[in-house]
Every structure is written in structure tokens, then in C-alpha cells.
N, C-alpha and C. Protein backbone atom coordinates (compact mmCIF):
# COMPACT_ATOMS: atom_id res chain seq x y z
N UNK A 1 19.12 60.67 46.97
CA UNK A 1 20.51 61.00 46.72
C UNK A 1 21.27 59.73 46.33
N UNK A 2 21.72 59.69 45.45
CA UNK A 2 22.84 58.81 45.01
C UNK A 2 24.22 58.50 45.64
N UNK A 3 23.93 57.10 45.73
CA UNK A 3 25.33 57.11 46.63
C UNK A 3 26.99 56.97 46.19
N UNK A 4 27.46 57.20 46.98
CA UNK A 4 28.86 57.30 46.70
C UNK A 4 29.99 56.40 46.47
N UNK A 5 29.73 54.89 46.63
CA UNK A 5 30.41 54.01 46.55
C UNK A 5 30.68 53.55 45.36
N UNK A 6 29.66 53.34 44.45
CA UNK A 6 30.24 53.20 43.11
C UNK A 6 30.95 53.92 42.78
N UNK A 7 30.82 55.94 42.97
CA UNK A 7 32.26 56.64 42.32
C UNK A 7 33.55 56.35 43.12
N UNK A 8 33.72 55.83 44.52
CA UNK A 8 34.42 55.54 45.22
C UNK A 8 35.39 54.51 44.65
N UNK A 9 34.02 53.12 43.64
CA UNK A 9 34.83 51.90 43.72
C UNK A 9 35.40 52.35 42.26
N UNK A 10 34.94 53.24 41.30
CA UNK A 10 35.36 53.66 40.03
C UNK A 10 36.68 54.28 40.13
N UNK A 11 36.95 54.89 41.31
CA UNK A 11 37.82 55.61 41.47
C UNK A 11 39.38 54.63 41.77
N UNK A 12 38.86 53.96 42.89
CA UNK A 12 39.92 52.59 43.33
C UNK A 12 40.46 52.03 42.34
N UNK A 13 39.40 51.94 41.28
CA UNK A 13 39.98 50.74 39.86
C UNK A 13 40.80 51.83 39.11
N UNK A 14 40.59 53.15 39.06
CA UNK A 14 41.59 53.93 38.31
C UNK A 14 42.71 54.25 38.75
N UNK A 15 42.75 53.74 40.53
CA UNK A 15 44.20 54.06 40.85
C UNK A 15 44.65 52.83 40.29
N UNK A 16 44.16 51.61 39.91
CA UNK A 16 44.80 50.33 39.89
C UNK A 16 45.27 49.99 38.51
N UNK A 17 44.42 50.54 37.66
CA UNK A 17 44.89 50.70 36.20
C UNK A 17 46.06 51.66 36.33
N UNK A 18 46.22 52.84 37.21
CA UNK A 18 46.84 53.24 36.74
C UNK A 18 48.46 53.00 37.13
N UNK A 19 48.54 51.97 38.42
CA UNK A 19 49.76 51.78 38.64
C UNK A 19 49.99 50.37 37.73
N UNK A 20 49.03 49.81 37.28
CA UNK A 20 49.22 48.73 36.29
C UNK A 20 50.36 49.75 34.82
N UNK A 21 49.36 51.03 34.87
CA UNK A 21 50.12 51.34 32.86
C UNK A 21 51.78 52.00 33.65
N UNK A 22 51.82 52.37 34.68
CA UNK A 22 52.82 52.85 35.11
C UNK A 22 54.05 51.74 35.55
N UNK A 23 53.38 50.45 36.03
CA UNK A 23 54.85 49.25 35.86
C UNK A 23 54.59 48.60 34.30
N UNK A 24 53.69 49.20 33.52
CA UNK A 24 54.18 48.85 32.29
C UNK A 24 55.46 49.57 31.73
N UNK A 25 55.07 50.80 31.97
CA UNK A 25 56.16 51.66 31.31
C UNK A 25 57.47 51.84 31.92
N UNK A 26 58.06 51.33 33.33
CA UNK A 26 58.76 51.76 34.13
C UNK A 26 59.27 50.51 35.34
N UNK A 27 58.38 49.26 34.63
CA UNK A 27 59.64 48.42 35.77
C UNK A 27 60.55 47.88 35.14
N UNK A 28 61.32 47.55 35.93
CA UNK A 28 62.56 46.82 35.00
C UNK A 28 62.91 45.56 36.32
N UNK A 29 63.08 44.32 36.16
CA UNK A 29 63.58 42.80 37.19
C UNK A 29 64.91 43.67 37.39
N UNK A 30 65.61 43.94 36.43
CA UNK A 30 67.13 44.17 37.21
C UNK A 30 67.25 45.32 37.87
N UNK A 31 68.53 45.67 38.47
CA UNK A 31 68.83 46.58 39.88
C UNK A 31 69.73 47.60 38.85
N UNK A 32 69.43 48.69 39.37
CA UNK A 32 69.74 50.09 37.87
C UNK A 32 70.09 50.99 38.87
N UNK A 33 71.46 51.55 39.15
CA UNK A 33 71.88 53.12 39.52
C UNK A 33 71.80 54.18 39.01
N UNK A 34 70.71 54.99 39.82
CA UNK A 34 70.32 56.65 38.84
C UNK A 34 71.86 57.56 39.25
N UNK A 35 72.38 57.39 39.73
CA UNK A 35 73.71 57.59 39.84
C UNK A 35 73.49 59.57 39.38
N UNK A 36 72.45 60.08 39.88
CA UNK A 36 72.09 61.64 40.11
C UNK A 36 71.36 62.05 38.57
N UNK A 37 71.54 61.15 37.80
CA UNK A 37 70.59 61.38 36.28
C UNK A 37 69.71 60.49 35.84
N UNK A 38 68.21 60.74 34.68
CA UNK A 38 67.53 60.25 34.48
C UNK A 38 67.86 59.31 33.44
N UNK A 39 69.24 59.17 32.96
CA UNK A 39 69.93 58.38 32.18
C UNK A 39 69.61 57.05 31.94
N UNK A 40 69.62 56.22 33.34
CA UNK A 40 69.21 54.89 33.29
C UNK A 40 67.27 54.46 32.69
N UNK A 41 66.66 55.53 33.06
CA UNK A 41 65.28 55.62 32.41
C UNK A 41 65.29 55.57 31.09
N UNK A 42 66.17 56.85 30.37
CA UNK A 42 66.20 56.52 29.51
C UNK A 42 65.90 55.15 28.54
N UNK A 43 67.50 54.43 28.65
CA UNK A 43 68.01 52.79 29.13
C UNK A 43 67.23 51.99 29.05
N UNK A 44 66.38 51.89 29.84
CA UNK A 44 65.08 51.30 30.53
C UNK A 44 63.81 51.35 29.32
N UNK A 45 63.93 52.27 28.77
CA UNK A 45 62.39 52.78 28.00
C UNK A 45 62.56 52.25 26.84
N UNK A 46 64.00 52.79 26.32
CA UNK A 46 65.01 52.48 24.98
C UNK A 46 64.73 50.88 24.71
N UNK A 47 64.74 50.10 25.96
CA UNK A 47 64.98 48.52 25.64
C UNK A 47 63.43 47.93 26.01
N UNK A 48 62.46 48.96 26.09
CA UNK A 48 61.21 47.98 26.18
C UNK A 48 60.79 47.70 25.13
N UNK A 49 59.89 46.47 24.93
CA UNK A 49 58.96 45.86 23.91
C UNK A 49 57.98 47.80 23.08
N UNK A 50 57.87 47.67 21.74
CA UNK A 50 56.75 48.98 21.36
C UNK A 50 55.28 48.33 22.04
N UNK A 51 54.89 47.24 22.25
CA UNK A 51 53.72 46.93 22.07
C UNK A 51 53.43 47.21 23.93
N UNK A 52 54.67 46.98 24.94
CA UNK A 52 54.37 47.40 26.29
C UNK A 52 54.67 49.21 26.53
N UNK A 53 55.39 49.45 25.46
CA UNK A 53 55.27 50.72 26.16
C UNK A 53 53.68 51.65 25.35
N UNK A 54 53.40 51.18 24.51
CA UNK A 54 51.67 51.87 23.76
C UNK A 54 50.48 51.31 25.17
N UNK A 55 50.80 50.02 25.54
CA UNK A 55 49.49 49.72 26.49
C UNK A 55 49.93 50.89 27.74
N UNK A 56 51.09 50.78 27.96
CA UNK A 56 51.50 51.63 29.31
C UNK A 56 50.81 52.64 29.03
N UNK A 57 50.96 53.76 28.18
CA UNK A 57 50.51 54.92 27.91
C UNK A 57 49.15 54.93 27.37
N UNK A 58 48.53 53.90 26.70
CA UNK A 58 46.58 54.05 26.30
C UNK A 58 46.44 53.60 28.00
N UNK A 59 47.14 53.43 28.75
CA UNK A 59 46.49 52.91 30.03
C UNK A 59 46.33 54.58 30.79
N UNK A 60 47.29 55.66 30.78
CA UNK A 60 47.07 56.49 31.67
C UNK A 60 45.86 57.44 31.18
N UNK A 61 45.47 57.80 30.43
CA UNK A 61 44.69 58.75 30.11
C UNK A 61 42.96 57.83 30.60
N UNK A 62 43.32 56.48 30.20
CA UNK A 62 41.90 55.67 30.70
C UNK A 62 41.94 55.60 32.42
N UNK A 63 42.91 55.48 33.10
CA UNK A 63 43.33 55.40 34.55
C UNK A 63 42.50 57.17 34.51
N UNK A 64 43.20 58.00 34.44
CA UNK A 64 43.08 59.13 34.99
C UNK A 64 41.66 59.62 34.91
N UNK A 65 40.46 59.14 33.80
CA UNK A 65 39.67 59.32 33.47
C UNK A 65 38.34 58.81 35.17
N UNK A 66 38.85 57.32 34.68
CA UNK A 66 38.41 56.71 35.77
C UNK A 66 39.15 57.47 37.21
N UNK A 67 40.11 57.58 37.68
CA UNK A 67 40.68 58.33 38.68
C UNK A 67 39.70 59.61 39.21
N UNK A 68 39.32 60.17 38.32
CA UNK A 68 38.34 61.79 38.37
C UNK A 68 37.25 61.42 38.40
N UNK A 69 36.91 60.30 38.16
CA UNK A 69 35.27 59.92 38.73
C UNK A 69 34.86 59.52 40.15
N UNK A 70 36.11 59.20 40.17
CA UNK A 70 35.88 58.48 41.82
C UNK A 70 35.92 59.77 42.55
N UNK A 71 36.78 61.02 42.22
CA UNK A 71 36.74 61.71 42.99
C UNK A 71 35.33 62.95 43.09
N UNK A 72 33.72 61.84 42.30
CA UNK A 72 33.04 62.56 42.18
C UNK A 72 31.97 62.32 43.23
N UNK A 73 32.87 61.30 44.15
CA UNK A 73 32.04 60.66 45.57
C UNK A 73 32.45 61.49 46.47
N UNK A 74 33.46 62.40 46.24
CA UNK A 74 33.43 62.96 47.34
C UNK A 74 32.66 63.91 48.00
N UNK A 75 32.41 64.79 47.64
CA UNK A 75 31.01 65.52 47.66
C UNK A 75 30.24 65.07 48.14
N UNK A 76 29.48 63.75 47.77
CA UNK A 76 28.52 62.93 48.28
C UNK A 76 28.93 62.56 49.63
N UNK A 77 29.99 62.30 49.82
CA UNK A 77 30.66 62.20 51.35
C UNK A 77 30.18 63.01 52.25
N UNK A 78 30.00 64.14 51.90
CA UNK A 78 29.71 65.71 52.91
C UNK A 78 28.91 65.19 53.66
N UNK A 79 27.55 65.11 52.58
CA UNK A 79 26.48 64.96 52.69
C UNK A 79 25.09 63.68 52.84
N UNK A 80 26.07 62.83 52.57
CA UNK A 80 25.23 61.15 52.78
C UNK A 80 25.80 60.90 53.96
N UNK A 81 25.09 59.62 53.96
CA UNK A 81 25.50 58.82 54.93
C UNK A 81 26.65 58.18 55.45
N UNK A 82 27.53 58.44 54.66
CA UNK A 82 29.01 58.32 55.62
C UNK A 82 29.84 59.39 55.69
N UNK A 83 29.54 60.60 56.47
CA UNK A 83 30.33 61.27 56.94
C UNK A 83 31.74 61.48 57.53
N UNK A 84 31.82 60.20 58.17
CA UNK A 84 33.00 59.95 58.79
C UNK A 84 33.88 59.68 57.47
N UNK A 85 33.47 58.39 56.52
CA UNK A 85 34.27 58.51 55.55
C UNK A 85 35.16 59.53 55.01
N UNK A 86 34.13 61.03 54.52
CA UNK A 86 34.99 61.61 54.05
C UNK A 86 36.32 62.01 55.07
N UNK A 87 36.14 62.26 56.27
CA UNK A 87 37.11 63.02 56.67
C UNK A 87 38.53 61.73 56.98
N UNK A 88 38.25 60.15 56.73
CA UNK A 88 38.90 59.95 56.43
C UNK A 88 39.82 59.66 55.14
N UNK A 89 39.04 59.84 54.30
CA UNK A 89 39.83 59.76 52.85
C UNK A 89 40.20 61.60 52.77
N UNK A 90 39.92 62.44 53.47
CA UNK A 90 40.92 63.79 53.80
C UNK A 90 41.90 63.66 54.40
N UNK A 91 42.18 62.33 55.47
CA UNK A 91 43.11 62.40 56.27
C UNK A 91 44.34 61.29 55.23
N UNK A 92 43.90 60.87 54.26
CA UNK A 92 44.96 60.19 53.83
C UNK A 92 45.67 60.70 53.40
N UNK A 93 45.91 61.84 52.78
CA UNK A 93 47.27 62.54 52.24
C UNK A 93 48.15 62.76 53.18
N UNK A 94 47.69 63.20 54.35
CA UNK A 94 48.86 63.39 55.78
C UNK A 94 49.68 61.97 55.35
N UNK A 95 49.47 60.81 55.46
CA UNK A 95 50.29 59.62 55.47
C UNK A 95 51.14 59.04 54.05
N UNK A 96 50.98 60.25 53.19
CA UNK A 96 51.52 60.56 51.76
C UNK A 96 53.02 60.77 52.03
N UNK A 97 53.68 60.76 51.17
CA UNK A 97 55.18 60.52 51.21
C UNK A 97 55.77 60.96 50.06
């Protein structure tokens, strides 16, 4: 049986790409009031570089790709040798927000 850590560690790097393409597209240094609308996003998107907001976005579809692989360890979890694992990477959404 094949183990699960490589889809595990494939998976880790796609959450990491993917909050990488996501402060591409969406941070901003200065302090911005949504003041109840998505207005200031707008704002925000309007005044980025073209060349950061294309990596932001070729980044999510490669993130998400990688993201769905990792979640192909889980399964393997059931059933290999770390059992306990899975039921804690089940218990992490409880601590989701």
C-alpha cells in the first residue's frame, strides 16, 4: 500500500500556493474601510500591477489542483498506518472559523 504522506505533503504545498496567489490578488500595506460594500476591493484590484494580478490567478487553479491531491491521502489514512492521523485532520474543521 502506498503511503500517504507524499499526497499529504502535495496537499500542504497547495494550501501554500494557494494563499501565496490569494495575497497576490488581495493584499494591500495600507488600512481600507469596507464601510458595508465590496467597493474598496474593487479600489484595490483597479490599482494592482496586470502582471500581479495574472500570477495571482495562474496561481489558483495550480493551488487547487495540487490542493485535491493531497486530499487523496486521505483514504489512505483509514487504512495505513496512521490511523490516528486521520481522525485528526477530521477534527480540524471544528477549529475553522
Amino acid at each position: 500500500m502506498a503511503s500517504p504522506v507524499p499526497f499529504l505533503a502535495v496537499g500542504l504545498l497547495g494550501s501554500l500556493v494557494m494563499f501565496a496567489g490569494d495575497m497576490l490578488l488581495y493584499y494591500t500595506p495600507g488600512a481600507y474601510d469596507m464601510g458595508g460594500t465590496l467597493r474598496p476591493y474593487a479600489q484595490i484590484m483597479r490599482d494592482l500591477p496586470e502582471g500581479r494580478v495574472r500570477l495571482g490567478g495562474l496561481l489558483g487553479p495550480v493551488a487547487a489542483f495540487l490542493y485535491v491531491m493531497g486530499f487523496a491521502g486521505l483514504p489512505m489514512l483509514a487504512t495505513g498506518e496512521f490511523p490516528w492521523l486521520m481522525w485528526a485532520v477530521a477534527a480540524l474543521p471544528a477549529f475553522a472559523s
